[in-house]
C-alpha atoms as a PDB file:
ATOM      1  CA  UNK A   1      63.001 115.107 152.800  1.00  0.00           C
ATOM      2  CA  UNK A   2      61.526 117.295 155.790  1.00  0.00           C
ATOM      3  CA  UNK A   3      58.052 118.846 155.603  1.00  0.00           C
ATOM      4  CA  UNK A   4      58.827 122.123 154.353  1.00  0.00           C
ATOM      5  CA  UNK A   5      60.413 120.377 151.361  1.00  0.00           C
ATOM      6  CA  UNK A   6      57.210 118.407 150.450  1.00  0.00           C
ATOM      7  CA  UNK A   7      55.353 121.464 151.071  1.00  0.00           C
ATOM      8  CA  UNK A   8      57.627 123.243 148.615  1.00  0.00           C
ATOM      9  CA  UNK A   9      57.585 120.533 145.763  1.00  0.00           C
ATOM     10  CA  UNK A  10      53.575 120.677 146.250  1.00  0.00           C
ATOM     11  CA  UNK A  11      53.522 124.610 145.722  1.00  0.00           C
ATOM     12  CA  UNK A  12      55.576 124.160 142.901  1.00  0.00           C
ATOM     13  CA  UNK A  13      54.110 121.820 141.136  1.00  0.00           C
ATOM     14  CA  UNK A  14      50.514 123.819 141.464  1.00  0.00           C
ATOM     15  CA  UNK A  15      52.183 126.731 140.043  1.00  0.00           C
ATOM     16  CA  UNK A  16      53.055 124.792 137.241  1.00  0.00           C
ATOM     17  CA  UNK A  17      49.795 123.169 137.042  1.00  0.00           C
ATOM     18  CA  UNK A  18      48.191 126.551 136.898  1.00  0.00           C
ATOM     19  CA  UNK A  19      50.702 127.756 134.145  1.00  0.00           C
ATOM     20  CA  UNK A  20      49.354 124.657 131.954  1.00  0.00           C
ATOM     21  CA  UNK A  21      45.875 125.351 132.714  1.00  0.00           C
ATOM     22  CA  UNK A  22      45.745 128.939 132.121  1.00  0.00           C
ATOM     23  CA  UNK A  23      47.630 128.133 128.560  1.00  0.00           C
ATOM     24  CA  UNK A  24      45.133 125.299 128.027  1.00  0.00           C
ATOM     25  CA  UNK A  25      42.371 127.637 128.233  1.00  0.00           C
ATOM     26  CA  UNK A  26      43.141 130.341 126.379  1.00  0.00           C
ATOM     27  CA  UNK A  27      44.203 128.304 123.799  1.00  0.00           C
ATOM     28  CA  UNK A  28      41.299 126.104 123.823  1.00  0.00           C
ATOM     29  CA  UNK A  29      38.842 126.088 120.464  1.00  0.00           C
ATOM     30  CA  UNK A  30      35.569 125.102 121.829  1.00  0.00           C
ATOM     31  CA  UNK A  31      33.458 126.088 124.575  1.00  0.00           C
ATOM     32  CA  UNK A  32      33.704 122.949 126.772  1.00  0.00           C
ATOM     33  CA  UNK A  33      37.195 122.731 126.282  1.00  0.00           C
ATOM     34  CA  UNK A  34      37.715 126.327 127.771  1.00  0.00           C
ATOM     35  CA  UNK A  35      35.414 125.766 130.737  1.00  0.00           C
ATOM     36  CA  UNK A  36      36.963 122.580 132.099  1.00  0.00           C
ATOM     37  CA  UNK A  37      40.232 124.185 131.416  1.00  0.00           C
ATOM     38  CA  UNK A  38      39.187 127.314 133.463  1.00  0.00           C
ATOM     39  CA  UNK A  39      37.090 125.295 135.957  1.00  0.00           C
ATOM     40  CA  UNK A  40      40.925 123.008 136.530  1.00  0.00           C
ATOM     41  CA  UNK A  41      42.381 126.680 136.787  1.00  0.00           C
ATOM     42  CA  UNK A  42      40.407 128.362 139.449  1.00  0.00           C
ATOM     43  CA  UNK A  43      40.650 124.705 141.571  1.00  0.00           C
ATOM     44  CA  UNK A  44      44.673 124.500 141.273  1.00  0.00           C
ATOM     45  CA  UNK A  45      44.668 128.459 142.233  1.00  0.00           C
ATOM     46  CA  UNK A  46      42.853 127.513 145.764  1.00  0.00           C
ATOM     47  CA  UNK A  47      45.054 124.705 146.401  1.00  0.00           C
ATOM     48  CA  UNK A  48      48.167 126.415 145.385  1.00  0.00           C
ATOM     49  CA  UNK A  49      46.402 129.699 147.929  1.00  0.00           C
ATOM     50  CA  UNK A  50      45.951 126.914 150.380  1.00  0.00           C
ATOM     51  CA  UNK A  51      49.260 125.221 151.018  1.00  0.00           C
ATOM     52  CA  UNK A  52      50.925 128.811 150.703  1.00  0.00           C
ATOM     53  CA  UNK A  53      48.628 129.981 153.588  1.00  0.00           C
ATOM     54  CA  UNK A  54      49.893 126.454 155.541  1.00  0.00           C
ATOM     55  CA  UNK A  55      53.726 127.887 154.520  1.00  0.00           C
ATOM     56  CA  UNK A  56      53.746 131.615 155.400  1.00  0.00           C
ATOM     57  CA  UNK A  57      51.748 129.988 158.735  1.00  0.00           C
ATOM     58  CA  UNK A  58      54.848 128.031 159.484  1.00  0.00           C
ATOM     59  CA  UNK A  59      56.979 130.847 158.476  1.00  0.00           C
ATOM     60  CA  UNK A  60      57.889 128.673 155.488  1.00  0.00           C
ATOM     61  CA  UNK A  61      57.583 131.466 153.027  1.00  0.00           C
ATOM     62  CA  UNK A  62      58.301 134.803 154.032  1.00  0.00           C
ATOM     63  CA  UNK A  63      57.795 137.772 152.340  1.00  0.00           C
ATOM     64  CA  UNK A  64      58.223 141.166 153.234  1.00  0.00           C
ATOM     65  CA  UNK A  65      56.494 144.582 153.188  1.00  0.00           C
ATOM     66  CA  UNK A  66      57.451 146.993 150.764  1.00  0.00           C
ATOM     67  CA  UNK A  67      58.272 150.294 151.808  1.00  0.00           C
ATOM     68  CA  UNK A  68      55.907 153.503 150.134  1.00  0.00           C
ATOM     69  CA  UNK A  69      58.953 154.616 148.496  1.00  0.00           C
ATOM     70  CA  UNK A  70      59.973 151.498 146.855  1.00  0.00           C
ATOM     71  CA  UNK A  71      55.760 151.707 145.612  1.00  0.00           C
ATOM     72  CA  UNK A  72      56.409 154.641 143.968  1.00  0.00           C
ATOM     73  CA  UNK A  73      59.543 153.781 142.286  1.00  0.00           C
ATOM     74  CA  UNK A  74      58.014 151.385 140.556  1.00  0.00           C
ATOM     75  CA  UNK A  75      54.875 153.423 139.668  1.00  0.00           C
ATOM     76  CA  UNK A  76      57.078 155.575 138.171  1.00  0.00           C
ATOM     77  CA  UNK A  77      59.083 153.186 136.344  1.00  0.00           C
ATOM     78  CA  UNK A  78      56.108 151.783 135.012  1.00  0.00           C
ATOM     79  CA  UNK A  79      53.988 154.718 134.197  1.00  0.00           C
ATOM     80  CA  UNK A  80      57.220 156.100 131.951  1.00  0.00           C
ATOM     81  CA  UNK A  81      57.406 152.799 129.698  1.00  0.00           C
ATOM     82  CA  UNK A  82      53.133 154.069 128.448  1.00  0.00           C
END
């Protein structure tokens, strides 16, 4: 397993962390609950921002641009469905 493997198993695993964590605290019943649920949340969400910074720095997770007219397409597909 090379680097960009590992560093792909880690951002997938924080994703799923943060799916858990945002489910665990808006599901949670009691104050406490919801706080260390949302306080795990926002801490997963800068890891997970920081090894996908480390990625798109190795060029480990591109992503591209999109164009004003594909914007607008989706505006519009959008603001027909409300």
């Amino acid at each position: 397993m090379d680097d960009r493997q590992i560093m792909e198993n880690i951002l997938l695993t924080t994703k799923g962390a943060c799916d858990l964590y945002l489910h665990g605290s808006i599901e949670s019943s009691t104050g406490n609950v919801h706080q260390a649920f949302t306080t795990a949340l926002n801490d997963t969400l800068c890891m997970q921002d920081a090894v996908y910074k480390q990625m798109a720095a190795k060029g480990w997770y591109p992503s591209e641009k999109a164009t004003p007219q594909q914007i607008s397409q989706v505006k519009q597909k959008f603001a027909a469905q409300f």
